[in-house]
Protein backbone atom coordinates (compact mmCIF):
# COMPACT_ATOMS: atom_id res chain seq x y z
CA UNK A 1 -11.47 -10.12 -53.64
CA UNK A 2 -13.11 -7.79 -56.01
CA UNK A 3 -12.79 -9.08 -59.06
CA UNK A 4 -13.25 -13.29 -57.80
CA UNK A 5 -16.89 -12.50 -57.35
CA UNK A 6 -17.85 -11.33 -60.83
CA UNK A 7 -19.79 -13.74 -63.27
CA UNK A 8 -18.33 -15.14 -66.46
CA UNK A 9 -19.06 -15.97 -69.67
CA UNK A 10 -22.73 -17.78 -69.52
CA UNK A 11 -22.48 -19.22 -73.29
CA UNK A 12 -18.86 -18.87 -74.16
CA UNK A 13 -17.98 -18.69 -77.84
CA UNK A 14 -14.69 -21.09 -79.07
CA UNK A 15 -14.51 -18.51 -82.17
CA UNK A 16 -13.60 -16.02 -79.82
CA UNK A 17 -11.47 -17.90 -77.49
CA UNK A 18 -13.40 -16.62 -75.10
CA UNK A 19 -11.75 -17.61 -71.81
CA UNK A 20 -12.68 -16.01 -68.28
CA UNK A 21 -9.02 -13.90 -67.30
CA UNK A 22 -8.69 -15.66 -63.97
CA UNK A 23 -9.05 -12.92 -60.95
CA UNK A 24 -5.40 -13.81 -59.48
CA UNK A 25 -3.84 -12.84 -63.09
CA UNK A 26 -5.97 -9.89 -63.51
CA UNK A 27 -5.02 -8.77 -59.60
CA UNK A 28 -0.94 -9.26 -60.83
CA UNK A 29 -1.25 -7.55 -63.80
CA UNK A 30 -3.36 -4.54 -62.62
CA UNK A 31 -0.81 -4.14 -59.85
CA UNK A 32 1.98 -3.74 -61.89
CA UNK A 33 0.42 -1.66 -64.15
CA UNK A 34 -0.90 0.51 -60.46
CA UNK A 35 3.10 0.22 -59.85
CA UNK A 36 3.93 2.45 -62.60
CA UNK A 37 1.27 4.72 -62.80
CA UNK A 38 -0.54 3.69 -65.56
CA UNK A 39 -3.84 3.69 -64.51
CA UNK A 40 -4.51 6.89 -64.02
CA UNK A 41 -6.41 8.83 -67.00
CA UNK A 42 -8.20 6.82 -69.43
CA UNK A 43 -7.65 3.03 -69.45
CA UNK A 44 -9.08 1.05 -72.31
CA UNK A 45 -9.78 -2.63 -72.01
CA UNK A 46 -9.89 -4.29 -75.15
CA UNK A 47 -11.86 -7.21 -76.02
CA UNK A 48 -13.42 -6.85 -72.60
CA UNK A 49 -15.25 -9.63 -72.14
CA UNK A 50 -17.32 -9.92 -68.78
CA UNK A 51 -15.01 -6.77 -67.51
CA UNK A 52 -12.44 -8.09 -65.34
CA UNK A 53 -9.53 -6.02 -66.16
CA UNK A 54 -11.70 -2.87 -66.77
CA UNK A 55 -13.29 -3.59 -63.07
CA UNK A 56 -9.80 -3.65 -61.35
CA UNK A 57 -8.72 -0.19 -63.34
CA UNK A 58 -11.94 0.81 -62.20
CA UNK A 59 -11.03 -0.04 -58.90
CA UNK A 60 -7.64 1.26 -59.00
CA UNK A 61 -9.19 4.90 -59.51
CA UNK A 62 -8.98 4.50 -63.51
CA UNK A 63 -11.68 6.00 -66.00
CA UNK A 64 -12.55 3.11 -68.21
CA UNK A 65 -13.68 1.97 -71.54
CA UNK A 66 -14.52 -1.69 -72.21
CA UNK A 67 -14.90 -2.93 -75.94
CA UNK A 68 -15.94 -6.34 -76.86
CA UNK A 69 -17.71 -7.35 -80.17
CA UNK A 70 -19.97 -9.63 -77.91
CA UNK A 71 -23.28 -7.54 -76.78
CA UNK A 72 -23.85 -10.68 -74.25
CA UNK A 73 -20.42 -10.42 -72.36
CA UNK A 74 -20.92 -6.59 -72.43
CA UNK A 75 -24.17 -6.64 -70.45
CA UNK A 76 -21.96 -9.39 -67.73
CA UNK A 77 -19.87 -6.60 -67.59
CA UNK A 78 -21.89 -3.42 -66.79
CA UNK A 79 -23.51 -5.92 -64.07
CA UNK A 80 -19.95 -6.61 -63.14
CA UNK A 81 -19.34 -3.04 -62.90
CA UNK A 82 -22.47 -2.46 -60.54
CA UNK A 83 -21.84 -4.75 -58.77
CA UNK A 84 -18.29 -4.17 -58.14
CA UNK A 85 -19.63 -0.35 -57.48
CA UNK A 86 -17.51 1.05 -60.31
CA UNK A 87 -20.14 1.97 -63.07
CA UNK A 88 -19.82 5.32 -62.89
CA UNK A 89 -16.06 5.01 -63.77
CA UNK A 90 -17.03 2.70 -66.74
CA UNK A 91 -18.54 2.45 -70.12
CA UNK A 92 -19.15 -0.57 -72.12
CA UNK A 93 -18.99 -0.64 -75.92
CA UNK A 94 -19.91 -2.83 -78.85
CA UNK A 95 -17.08 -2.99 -81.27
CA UNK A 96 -14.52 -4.63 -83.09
CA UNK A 97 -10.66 -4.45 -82.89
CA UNK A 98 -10.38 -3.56 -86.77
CA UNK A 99 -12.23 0.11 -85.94
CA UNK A 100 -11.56 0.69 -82.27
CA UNK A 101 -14.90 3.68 -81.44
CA UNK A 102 -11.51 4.70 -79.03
CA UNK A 103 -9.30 7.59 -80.53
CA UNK A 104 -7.29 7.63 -77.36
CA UNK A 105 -6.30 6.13 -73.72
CA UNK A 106 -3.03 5.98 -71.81
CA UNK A 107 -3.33 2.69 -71.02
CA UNK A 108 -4.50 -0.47 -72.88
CA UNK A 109 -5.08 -3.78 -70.41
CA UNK A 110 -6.14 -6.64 -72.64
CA UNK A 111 -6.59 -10.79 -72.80
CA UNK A 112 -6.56 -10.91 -76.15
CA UNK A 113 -7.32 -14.72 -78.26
CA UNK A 114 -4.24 -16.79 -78.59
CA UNK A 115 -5.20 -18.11 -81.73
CA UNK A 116 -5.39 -21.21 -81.25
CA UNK A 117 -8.81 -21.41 -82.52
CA UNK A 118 -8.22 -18.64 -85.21
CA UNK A 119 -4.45 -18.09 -86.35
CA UNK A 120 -3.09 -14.41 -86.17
CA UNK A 121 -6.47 -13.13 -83.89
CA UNK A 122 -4.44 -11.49 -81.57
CA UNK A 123 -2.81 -9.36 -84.21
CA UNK A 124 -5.72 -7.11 -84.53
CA UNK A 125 -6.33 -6.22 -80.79
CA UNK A 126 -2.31 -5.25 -80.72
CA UNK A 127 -2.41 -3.11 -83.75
CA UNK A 128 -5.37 -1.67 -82.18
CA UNK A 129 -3.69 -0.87 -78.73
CA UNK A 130 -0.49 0.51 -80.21
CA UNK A 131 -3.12 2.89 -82.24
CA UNK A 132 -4.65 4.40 -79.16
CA UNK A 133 -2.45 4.17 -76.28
CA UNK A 134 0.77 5.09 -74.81
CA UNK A 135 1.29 1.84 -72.60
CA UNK A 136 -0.11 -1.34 -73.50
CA UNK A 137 -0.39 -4.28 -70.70
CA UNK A 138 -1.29 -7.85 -72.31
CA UNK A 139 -1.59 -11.64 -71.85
CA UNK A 140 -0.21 -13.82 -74.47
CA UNK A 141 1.20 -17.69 -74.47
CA UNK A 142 4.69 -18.70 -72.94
CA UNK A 143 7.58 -17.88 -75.72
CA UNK A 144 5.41 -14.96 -77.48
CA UNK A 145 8.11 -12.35 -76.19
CA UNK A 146 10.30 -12.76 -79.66
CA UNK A 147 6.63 -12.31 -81.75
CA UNK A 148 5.39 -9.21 -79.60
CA UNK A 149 8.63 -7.35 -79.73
CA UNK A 150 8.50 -7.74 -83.76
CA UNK A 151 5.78 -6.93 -84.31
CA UNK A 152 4.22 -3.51 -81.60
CA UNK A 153 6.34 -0.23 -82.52
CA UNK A 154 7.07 -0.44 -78.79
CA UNK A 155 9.35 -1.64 -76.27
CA UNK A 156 8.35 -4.48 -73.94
CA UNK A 157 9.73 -2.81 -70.28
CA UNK A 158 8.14 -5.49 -68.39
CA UNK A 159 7.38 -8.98 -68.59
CA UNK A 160 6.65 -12.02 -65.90
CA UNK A 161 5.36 -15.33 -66.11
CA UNK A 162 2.37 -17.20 -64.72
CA UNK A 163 0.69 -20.83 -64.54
CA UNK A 164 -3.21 -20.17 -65.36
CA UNK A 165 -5.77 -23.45 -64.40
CA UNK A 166 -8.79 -23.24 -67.56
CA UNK A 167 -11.70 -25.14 -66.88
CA UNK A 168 -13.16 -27.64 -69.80
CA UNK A 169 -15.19 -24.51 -71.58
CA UNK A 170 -16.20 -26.26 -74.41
CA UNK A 171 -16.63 -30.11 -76.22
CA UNK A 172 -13.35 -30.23 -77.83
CA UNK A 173 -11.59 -30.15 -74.53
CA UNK A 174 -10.08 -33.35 -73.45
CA UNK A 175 -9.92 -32.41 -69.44
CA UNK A 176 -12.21 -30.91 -67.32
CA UNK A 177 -9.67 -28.77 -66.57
CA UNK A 178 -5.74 -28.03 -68.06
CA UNK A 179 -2.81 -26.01 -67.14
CA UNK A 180 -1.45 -23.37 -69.04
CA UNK A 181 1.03 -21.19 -68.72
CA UNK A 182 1.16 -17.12 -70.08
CA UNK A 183 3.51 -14.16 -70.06
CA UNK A 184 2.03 -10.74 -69.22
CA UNK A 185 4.13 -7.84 -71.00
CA UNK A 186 3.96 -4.26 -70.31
CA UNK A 187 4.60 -2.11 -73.77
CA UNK A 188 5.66 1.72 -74.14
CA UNK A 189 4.62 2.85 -77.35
C-alpha cells in the first residue's frame, strides 16, 4: 500500500523512457528479492526514477542508494522517501549509468529503458549492475531472457512473467492506455 501512494513522474522525458514501475510489479519483485535475502546490506536502485523500488528496499529494512541522471525525479523521490518514512534509510544521487558514484551494493533492483526509444539503453544500466553488485533484480520486455543471459557474467536463477497497464505518457502514443507485458529476472553475479 506503500509504494501506490507515491507521486510519479510530473514531466516525463520519452528520451529516457521514463515510465512510472507500477506499485503491484515493484511489490512482486521486492518480495522475491525479500524471499532470498537480498535486501539486506546495501541495495542500489539504478536509474531510480521517482524511488519506487528503492522505497520498498527501504521498507523491507534495506540501506539504499538511488541514482538517476534526472535531478527532477530525484527530488519526487526523497519526497517519496519522506513520505513513505524511509529517508533515513535512503540517499538520492545524480548520476549516470556509464560512471556509477556506487563502488559497491549486494543488491541491484532496477527498471531500466527498453529501448524502444533509444536502441541498446539498457545495456549500460546492466553493465553497471554486474560492476557493483552481487545479485542483480531487473525488468526487461517479454523474450529478453536469451539477450540477458548473453550478455551479464551471471546466471539468471529466477525469472517470472507479468502483464503491466502504461498510461498514454506522451504524444506519440496511440491509446490512452496499452498493455504490455515484462519478465523480471533475478541475476547472481
Amino acid at each position: 500500500m506503500t509504494l501506490q501512494g507515491l507521486e510519479g513522474f510530473e514531466k516525463p522525458e520519452a528520451s529516457l523512457e521514463q515510465y512510472e514501475t507500477p506499485a503491484v510489479l515493484a511489490s512482486d519483485l521486492l518480495h522475491l528479492a525479500w524471499s532470498h535475502g537480498d535486501l539486506e546490506g546495501r541495495v542500489l536502485d539504478l536509474g531510480c526514477g521517482t524511488g519506487i523500488l528503492g522505497i520498498g528496499a527501504a521498507v523491507y529494512g534495506a540501506s539504499v542508494v538511488g541514482v538517476d541522471i534526472d535531478g527532477d525525479a530525484l527530488e519526487i523521490a526523497r519526497n517519496n522517501a519522506a513520505k513513505s518514512d524511509v529517508s533515513e534509510a535512503t540517499d538520492w544521487i545524480r548520476g549516470d549509468m556509464n560512471a556509477v558514484p556506487v563502488r559497491h551494493a549486494e543488491t541491484v533492483v532496477m527498471n531500466p529503458p527498453f529501448g524502444a526509444q533509444n536502441r541498446g539503453a539498457d545495456r549500460p544500466f546492466l553493465r553497471a549492475a554486474e560492476n557493483v553488485a552481487d545479485v542483480i533484480y531487473t525488468v526487461h520486455n517479454q523474450g529478453s531472457l536469451e539477450f540477458v543471459e548473453s550478455f551479464v557474467d551471471g546466471e539468471v536463477t529466477d525469472a517470472f512473467e507479468t502483464t503491466v497497464e502504461l498510461p498514454r505518457s506522451f504524444e506519440f502514443h496511440e491509446e490512452e492506455k496499452s498493455e504490455i507485458v515484462v519478465e523480471v529476472y533475478r541475476i547472481e553475479v
